[in-house]
Protein backbone atom coordinates (compact mmCIF):
# COMPACT_ATOMS: atom_id res chain seq x y z
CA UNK A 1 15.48 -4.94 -10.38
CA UNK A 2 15.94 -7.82 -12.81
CA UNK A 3 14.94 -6.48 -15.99
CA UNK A 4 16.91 -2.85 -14.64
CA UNK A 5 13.38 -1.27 -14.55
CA UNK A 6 12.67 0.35 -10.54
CA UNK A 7 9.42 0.74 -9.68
CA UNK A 8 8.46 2.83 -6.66
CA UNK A 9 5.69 2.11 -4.93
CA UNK A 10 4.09 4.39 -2.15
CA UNK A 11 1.83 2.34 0.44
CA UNK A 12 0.18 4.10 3.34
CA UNK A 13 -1.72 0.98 4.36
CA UNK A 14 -1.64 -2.50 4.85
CA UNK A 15 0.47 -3.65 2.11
CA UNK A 16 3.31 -1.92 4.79
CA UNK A 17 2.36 -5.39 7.21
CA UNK A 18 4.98 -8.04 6.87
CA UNK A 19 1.72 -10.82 6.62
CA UNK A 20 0.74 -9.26 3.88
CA UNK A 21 3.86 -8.70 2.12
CA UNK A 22 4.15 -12.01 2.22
CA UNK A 23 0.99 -12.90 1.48
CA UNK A 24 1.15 -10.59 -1.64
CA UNK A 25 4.61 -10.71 -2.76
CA UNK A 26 5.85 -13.68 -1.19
CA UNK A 27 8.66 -11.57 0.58
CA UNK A 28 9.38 -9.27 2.56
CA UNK A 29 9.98 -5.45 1.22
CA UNK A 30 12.48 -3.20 2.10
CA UNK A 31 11.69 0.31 1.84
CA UNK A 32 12.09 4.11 3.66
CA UNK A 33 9.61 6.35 5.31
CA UNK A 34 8.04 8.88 3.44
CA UNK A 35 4.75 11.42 3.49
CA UNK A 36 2.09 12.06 1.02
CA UNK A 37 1.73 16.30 1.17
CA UNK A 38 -1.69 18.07 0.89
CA UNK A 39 -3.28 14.87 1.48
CA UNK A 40 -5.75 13.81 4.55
CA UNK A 41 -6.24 9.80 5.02
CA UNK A 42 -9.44 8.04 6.28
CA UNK A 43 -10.74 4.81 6.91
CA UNK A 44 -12.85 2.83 4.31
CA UNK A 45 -14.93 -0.64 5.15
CA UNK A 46 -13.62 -3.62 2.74
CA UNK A 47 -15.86 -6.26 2.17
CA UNK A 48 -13.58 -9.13 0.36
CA UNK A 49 -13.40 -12.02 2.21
CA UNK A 50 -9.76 -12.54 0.61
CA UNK A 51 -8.36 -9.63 1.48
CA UNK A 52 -9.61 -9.08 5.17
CA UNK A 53 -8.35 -12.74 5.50
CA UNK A 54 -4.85 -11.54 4.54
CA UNK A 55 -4.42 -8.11 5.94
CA UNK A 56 -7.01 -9.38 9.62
CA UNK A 57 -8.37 -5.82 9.12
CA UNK A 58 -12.13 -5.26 7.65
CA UNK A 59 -11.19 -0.76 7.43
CA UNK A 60 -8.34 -0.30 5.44
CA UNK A 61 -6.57 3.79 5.06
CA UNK A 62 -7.70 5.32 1.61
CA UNK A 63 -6.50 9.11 1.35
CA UNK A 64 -7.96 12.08 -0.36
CA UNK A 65 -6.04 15.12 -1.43
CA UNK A 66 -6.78 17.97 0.94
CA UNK A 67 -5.44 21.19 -1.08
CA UNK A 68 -4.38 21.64 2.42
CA UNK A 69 -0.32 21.91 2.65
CA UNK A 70 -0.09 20.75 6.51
CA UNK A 71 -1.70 17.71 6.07
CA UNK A 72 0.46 15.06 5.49
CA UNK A 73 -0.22 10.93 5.27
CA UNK A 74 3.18 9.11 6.61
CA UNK A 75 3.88 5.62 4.67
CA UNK A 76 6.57 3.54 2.91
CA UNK A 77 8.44 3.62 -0.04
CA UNK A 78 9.20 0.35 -1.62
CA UNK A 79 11.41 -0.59 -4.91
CA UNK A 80 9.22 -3.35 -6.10
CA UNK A 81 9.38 -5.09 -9.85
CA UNK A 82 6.91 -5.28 -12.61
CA UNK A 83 5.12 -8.12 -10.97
CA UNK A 84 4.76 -6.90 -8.17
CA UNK A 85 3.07 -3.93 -9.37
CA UNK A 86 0.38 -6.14 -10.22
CA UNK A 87 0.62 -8.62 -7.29
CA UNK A 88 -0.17 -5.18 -5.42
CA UNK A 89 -2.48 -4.11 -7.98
CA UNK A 90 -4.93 -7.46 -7.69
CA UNK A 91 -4.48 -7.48 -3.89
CA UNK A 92 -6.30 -3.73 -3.91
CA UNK A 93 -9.71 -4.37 -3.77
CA UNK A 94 -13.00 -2.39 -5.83
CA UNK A 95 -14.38 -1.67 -2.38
């Protein structure tokens, strides 16, 4: 990272689609696969205009943690910067 600072950032959702990586961080982001343990994911209806526009999807993943040790939620790790953060922070809706 540019100012030597890593920030990881877990997604389990839509920020892993290349359109909205784009869209969000105007790039592409590298990352590796990882899980989420003792945590169950469902499906939540998102009512931004904005951000259905961008990801094409109107139910986006949210998770919950389970207590339960065989349920697992697969996603992404990315090493994103400062900015980022909050490009991905303002990009995740109140819904």
């Amino acid at each position: 990272m540019a100012d030597g600072r890593e920030i990881r950032l877990f997604s389990y959702g839509t920020l892993r689609q290349r359109n909205v990586q784009l869209a969000t961080f105007g790039r592409e982001l590298e990352g590796r696969d990882d899980a989420l343990v003792g945590f169950a994911r469902t499906m939540f209806e998102i009512t931004d205009p904005e951000v259905i526009a961008t990801s094409r999807e109107t139910h986006h993943p949210i998770v919950t943690r389970s207590g339960n040790p065989a349920d697992e939620v697969a996603g992404t790790v990315f090493n994103i910067t400062a900015a980022e953060l909050a490009a991905a922070d303002s990009y995740e809706v109140s819904d």
